[in-house]
Structures are given as structure tokens and as C-alpha cells.
Protein backbone atom coordinates (compact mmCIF):
# COMPACT_ATOMS: atom_id res chain seq x y z
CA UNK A 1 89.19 46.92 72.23
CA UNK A 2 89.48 50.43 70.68
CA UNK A 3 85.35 51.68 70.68
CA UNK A 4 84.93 53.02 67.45
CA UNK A 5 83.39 56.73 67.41
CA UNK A 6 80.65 57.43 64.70
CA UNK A 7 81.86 59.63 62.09
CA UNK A 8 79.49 62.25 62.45
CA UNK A 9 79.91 62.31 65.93
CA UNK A 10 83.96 63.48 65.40
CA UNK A 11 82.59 65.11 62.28
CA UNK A 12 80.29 67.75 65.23
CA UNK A 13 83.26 67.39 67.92
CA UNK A 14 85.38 69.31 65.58
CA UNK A 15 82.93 72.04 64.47
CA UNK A 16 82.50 72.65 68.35
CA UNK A 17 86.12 72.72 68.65
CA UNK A 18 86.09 75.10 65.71
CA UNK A 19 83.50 77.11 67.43
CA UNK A 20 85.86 76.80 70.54
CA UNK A 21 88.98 78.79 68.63
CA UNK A 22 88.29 82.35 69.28
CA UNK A 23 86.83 84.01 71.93
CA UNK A 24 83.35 85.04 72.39
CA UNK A 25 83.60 88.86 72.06
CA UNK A 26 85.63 88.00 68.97
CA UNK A 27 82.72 86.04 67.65
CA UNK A 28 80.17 88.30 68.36
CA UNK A 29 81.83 91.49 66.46
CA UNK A 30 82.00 88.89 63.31
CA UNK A 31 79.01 88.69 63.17
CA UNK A 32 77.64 92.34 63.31
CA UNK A 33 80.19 93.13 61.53
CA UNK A 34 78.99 90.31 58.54
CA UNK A 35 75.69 91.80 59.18
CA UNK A 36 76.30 95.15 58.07
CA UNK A 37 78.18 93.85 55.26
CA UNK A 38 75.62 91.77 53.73
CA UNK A 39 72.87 94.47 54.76
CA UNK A 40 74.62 96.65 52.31
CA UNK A 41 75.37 94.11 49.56
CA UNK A 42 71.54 93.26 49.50
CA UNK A 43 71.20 96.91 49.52
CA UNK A 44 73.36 98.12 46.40
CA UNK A 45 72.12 95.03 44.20
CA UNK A 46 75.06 92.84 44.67
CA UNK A 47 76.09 89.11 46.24
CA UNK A 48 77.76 89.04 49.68
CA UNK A 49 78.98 85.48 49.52
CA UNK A 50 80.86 84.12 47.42
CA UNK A 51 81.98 88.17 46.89
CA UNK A 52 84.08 89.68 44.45
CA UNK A 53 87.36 91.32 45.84
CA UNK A 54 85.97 94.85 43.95
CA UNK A 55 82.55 94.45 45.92
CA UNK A 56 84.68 94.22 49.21
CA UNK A 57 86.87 96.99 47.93
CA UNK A 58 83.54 99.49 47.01
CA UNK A 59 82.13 98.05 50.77
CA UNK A 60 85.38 99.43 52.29
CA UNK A 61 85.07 103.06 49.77
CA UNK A 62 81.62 103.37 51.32
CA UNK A 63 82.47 103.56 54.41
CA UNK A 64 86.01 104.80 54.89
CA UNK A 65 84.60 108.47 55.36
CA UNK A 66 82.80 107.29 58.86
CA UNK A 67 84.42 104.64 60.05
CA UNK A 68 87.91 104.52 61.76
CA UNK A 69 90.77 102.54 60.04
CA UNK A 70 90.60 100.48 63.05
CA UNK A 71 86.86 99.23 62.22
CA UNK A 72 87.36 98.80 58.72
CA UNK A 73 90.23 96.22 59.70
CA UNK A 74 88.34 93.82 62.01
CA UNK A 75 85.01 94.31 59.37
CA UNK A 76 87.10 93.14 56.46
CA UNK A 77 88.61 90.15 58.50
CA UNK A 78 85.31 89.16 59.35
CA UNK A 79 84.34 89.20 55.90
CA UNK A 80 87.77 87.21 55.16
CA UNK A 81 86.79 85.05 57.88
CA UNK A 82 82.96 84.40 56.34
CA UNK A 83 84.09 83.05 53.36
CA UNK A 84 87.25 80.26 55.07
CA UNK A 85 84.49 79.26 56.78
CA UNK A 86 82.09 78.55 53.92
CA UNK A 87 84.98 77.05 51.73
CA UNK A 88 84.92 80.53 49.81
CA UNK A 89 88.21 82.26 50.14
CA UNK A 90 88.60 85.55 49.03
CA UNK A 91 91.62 86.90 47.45
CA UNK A 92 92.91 89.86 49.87
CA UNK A 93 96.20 90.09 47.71
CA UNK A 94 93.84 91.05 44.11
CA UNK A 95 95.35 94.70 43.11
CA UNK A 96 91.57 96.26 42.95
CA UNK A 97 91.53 95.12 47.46
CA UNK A 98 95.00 95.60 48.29
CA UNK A 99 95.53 99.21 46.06
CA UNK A 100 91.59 100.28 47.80
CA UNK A 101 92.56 99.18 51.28
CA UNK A 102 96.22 100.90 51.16
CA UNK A 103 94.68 104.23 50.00
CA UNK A 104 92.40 104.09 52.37
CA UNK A 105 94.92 103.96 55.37
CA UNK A 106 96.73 106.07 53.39
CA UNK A 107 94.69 108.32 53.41
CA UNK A 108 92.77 107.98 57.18
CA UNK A 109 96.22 106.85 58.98
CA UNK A 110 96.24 103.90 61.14
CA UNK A 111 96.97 105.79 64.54
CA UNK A 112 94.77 105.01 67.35
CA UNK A 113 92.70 107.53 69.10
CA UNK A 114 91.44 105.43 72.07
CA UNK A 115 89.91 106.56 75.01
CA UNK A 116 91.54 108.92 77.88
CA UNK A 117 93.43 106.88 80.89
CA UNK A 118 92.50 107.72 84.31
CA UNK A 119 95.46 108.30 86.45
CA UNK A 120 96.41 107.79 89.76
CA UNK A 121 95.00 111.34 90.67
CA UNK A 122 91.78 110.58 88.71
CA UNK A 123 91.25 107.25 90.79
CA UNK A 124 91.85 109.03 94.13
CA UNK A 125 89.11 111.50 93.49
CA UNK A 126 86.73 108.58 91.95
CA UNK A 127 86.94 106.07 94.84
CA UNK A 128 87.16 109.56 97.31
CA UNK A 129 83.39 110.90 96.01
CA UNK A 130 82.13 107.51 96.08
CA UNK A 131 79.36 106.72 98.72
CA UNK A 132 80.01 104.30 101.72
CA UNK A 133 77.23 102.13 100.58
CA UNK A 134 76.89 98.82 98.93
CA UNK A 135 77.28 99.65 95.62
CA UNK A 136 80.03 102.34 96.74
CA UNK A 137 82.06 99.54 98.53
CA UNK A 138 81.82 97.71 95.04
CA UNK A 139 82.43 100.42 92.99
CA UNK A 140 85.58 101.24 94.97
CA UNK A 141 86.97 98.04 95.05
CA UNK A 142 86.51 97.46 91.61
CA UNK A 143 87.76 100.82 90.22
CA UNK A 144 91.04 100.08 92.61
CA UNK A 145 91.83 96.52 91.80
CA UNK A 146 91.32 97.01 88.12
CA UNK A 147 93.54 100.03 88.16
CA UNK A 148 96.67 98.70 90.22
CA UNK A 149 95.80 94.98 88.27
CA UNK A 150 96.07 96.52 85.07
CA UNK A 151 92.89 94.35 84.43
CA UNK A 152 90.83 93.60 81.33
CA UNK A 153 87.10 94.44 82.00
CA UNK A 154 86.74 90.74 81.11
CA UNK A 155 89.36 89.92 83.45
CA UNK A 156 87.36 91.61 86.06
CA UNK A 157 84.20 90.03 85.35
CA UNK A 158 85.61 86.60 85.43
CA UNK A 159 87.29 86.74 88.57
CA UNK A 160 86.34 84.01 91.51
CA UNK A 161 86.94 84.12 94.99
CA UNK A 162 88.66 81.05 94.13
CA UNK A 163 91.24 83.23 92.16
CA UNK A 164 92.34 85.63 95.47
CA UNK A 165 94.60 84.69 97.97
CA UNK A 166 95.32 87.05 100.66
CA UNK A 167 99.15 87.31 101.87
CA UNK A 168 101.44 89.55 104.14
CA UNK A 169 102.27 91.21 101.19
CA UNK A 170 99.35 92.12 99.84
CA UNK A 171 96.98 90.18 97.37
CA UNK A 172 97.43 87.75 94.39
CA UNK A 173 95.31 87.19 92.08
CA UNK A 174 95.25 83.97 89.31
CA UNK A 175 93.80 85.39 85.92
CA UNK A 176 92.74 81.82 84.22
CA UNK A 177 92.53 82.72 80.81
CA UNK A 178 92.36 86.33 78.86
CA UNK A 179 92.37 87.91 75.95
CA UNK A 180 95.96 87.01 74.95
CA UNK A 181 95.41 83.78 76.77
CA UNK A 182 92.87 81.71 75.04
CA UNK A 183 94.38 78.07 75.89
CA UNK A 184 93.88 78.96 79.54
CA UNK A 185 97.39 78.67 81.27
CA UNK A 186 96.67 81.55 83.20
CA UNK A 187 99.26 83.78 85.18
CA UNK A 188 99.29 85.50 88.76
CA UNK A 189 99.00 89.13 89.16
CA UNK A 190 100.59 90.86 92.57
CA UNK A 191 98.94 93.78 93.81
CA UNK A 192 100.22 94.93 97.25
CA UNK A 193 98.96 96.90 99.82
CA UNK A 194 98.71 100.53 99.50
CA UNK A 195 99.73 103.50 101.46
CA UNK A 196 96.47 104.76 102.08
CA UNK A 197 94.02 102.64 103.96
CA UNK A 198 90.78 104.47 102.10
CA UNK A 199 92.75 103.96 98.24
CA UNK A 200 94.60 100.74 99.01
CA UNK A 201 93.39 98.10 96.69
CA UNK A 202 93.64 95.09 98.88
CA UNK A 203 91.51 96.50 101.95
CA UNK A 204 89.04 97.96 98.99
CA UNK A 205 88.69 94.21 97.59
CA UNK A 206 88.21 92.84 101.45
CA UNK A 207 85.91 95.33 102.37
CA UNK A 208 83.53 94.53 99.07
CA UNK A 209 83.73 91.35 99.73
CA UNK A 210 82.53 91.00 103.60
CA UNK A 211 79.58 93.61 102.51
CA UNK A 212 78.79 91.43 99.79
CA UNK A 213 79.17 87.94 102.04
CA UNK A 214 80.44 86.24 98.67
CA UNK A 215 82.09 83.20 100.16
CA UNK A 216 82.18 81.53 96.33
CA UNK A 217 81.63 82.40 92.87
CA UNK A 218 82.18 85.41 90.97
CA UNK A 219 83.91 88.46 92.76
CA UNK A 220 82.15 91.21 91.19
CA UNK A 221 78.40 91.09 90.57
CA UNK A 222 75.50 93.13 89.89
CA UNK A 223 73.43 94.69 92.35
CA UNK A 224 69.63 95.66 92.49
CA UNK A 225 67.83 98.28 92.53
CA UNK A 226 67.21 97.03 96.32
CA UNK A 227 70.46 96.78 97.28
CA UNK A 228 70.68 93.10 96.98
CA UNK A 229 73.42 90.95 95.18
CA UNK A 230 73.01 89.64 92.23
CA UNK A 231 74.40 87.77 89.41
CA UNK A 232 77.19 88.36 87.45
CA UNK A 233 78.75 91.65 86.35
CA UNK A 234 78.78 92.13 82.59
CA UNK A 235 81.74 93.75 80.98
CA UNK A 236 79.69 97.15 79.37
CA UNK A 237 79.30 97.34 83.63
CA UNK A 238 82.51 98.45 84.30
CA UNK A 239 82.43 101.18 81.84
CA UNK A 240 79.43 102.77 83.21
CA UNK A 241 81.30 102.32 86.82
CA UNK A 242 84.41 104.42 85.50
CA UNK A 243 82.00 106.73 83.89
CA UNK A 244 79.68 107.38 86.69
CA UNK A 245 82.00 107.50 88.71
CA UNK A 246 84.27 110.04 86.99
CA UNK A 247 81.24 112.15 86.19
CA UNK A 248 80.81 112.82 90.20
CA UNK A 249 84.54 114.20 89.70
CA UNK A 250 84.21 116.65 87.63
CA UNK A 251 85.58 114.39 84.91
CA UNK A 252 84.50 113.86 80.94
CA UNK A 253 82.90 110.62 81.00
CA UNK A 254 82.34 110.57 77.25
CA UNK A 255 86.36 110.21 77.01
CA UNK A 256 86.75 107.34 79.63
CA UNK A 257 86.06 103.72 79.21
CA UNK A 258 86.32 100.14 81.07
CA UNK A 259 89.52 100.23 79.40
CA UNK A 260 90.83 103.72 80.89
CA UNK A 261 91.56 101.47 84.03
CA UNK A 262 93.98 99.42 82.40
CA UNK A 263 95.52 102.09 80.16
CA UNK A 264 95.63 104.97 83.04
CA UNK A 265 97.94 102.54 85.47
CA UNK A 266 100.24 101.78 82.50
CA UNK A 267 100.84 105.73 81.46
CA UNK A 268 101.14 106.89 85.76
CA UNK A 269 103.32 103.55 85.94
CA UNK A 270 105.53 104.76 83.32
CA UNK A 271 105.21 108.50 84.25
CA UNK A 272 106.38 107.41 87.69
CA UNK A 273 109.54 105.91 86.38
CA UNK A 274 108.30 102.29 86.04
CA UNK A 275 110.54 100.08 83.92
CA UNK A 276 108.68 99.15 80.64
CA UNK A 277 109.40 95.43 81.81
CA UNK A 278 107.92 95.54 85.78
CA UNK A 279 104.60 97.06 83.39
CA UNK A 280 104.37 94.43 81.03
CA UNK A 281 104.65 91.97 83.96
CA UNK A 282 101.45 93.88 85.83
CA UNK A 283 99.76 94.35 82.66
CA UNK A 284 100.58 90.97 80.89
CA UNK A 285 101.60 92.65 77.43
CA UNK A 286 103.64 89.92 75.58
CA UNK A 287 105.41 92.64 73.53
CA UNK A 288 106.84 96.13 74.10
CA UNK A 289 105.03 97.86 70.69
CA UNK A 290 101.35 96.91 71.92
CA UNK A 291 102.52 97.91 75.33
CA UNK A 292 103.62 101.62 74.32
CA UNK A 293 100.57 101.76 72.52
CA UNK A 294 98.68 102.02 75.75
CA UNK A 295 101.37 104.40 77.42
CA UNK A 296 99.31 107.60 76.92
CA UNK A 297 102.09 110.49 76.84
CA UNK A 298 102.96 109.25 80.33
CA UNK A 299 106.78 108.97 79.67
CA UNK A 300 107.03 112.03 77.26
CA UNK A 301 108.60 114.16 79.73
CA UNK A 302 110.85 111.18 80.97
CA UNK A 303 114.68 111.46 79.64
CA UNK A 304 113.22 114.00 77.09
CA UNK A 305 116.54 115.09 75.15
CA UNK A 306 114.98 118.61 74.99
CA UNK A 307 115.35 119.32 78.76
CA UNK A 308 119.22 119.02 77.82
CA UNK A 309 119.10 121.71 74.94
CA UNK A 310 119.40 124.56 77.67
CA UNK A 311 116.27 126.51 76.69
């Protein structure tokens, strides 16, 4: 006999699932973003929800002269997003949102100006000045198995030692679920062994990990003031590696980012003479527009037509 489920009960299983349908860094920028949307409503006198497509369009005017296109995007999704969720849609397509929000990329341009890639020389001198301590032998592992991964901070972060396996070849690695990945059926990342015993990934990752005496659990972790191991590694961490550890270069650290990892292997891969499609298969890009988007001018003086001209 079939058990019959109380309504409500199905009723909160689906709100969870609901709750379950984007990611949690996607979640949390809703929500500051809603919050400085309905700070300013309450602020110029007028109602955030249910809103009028011309208060969304004067919320966008406002703030078009400091914020990127970029931000304006995900703040007025959020926004969209708000009202679905209340049973409030708001009409993107109304001329007085659509004609405000095409002048204003118009007018700002939509190109991205994201932060600087490290390359392959960068990584060499980061992992190079870093200290053979504990947090050195981290560091250096996780600046060189994010770079030759092509790895998402998050990525980074969520990695087991359940998710390694150590081969003649080198290292795999099992990412279980990503950004572009949010039902979860994962994919395996190579990274082989490099020519260099002090900048080869795999002994990097090995090393870390006998220091460390992880045996389970997450990879990468926190460590103390003390020099003790602690728990997990939060994404904003592996920025301040890159930049801490760039700064001991020489390096800007106010142009690098958690993300200059991922980016910096794509643009040497390409400069190197990397096939777009061996990339996309380290970096897990699904299409070849997003992927050239992280390509930093690293294939501009590839095949360029003007080294043909005779000059």
C-alpha cells in the first residue's frame, strides 16, 4: 500500500528543492544585491516589491556611473529573480527598462576588464620565493595544482583526498560538481608530472599532503597561527594566497585574483600553441566564446596575419 505523504510535507520538500536550484555563491550575491536595491527604494520614497519597471530603470540610472555593466546585470536579475519568487513578475521587455538598460550598455560597453592572469613565469617565481614551511608547502601546492588544473577557487576548496588518485602518469583528479556542473556528474581532470621537481604539480600536491598528514577529508585547509591544521579553506583564501604570494615577487597584487590561476594557464596554454580544444578539456569550458573570454592576449601574436605583411 502506497503511504500517503502529507501535503505540506511535499508542499516544504519542494521549496527545499527550490532552495536546492542554484548554487550558494549565486544565492548569496541575490541577496546583497536585493539589499542594496531595496536600501535605495526605501531611500528615494518608493516600493521595492511589487516595483514598477521605471523604478528599476531610475535604480539602474543611479548607478550606471559606478558600477560596471557586469554588476548592473546580475543586480537586475536578482531583482527579476525577487519578484518570480514572490509571484510578482516584472516586465523586463516594458520600453521605459529595455530603452534604460540598452543605453546604458550602450553607453558603458559590455567588455570585461577582469583581473590579470599569472603565467607560467609568474607561478615559477611565486612557488620559487615561497618558504619551505608548512604553510609554504601548502601554498605551493595549491598555487601549482590550481594553475596546471585550470581550477575554480571553489573547485579547490572542495577537493577530498578521496578525489586524487596518484598514477605513472601523473595525477587525476575527480571534480564532483562545479560551477557549470550543478547536478553533480562530475568530470576527471589530468595533470601530469612536471619537468621540474621544485614546480611540478604532482610532487607539490604529495609533498602538502604528507606535511599536512591528511589521510581524509578536504585537501586544502586552513592553518593557524601555530602552525597547526585546521579546517577548511574558504574560497576568498586562495585569493589572498595568489596575492601574497605574488606580492613577494615583485608582482601587483591589486591586479591578481583566485581566479588569475585559472585564467593565467588558459592564456600561457594558448600562447604555447595549445589547441583551443585540449584547453577547454583542462579547463572544462563547455563553449569556445566563454573560453576566449579568459584567453588574456595569450594567442595575439599566434598566426597574426600582420607578421605576413613584410614590415
Amino acid at each position: 500500500m502506497t503511504e500517503i505523504v502529507p501535503l505540506q510535507d511535499v508542499v516544504d520538500a519542494a521549496r527545499e528543492f527550490m532552495a536546492q536550484s542554484k548554487a550558494p555563491n549565486t544565492l548569496r550575491a541575490y541577496a546583497s544585491d536585493w539589499r542594496h536595491y531595496e536600501a535605495w527604494c526605501v531611500g528615494s520614497g518608493l516600493r521595492a516589491l511589487p516595483a514598477t519597471p521605471q523604478t528599476v530603470a531610475l535604480y539602474l540610472t543611479a548607478h550606471a556611473e559606478a558600477l560596471k555593466v557586469s554588476t548592473l546585470q546580475r543586480r537586475l536579475t536578482a531583482i527579476k529573480e525577487a519578484h518570480r519568487q514572490k509571484g510578482e513578475p516584472l516586465d523586463g521587455n516594458h520600453t521605459a527598462l529595455r530603452e534604460v538598460w540598452a543605453g546604458i550598455k550602450r553607453t558603458k560597453g559590455t567588455a570585461t576588464t577582469g583581473k590579470a592572469p599569472t603565467l607560467t613565469a609568474d607561478i615559477i617565481a611565486m612557488v620559487s620565493a615561497l618558504p619551505d614551511t608548512l604553510l609554504g608547502t601548502r601554498d605551493r601546492a595549491l598555487l601549482l595544482v590550481g594553475f596546471a588544473g585550470a581550477f575554480r577557487r571553489s573547485e579547490l576548496c572542495a577537493l577530498r583526498k578521496s578525489d586524487l588518485s596518484f598514477t605513472q602518469d601523473g595525477l587525476t583528479v575527480t571534480i564532483r560538481r562545479s560551477k557549470t556542473d550543478q547536478e553533480g556528474q562530475g568530470r576527471k581532470v589530468g595533470i601530469p608530472f612536471g619537468s621540474n621537481a621544485r614546480t611540478c604539480p604532482v610532487v607539490a600536491l604529495q609533498a602538502w599532503i604528507k606535511a599536512s598528514g591528511i589521510e581524509r577529508g578536504r585537501v586544502f585547509r586552513s592553518i593557524t597561527r601555530h602552525g597547526k591544521v585546521n579546517g577548511k579553506l574558504w574560497a576568498q583564501s586562495v585569493a589572498l594566497v595568489v596575492k601574497r604570494s605574488a606580492k613577494a615577487t615583485g608582482l601587483d597584487p591589486s591586479k591578481l585574483a583566485g581566479h588569475s590561476l585559472r585564467s593565467g594557464f588558459a592564456t600561457s596554454a594558448a600562447a604555447a600553441g595549445a589547441t583551443e580544444r585540449s584547453i577547454m578539456k583542462q579547463t572544462g569550458h563547455r563553449s569556445l566564446p566563454t573560453l576566449r573570454g579568459y584567453i588574456r592576449d595569450g594567442s595575439l601574436f599566434r598566426e597574426n596575419a600582420a607578421s605576413l605583411v613584410g614590415l
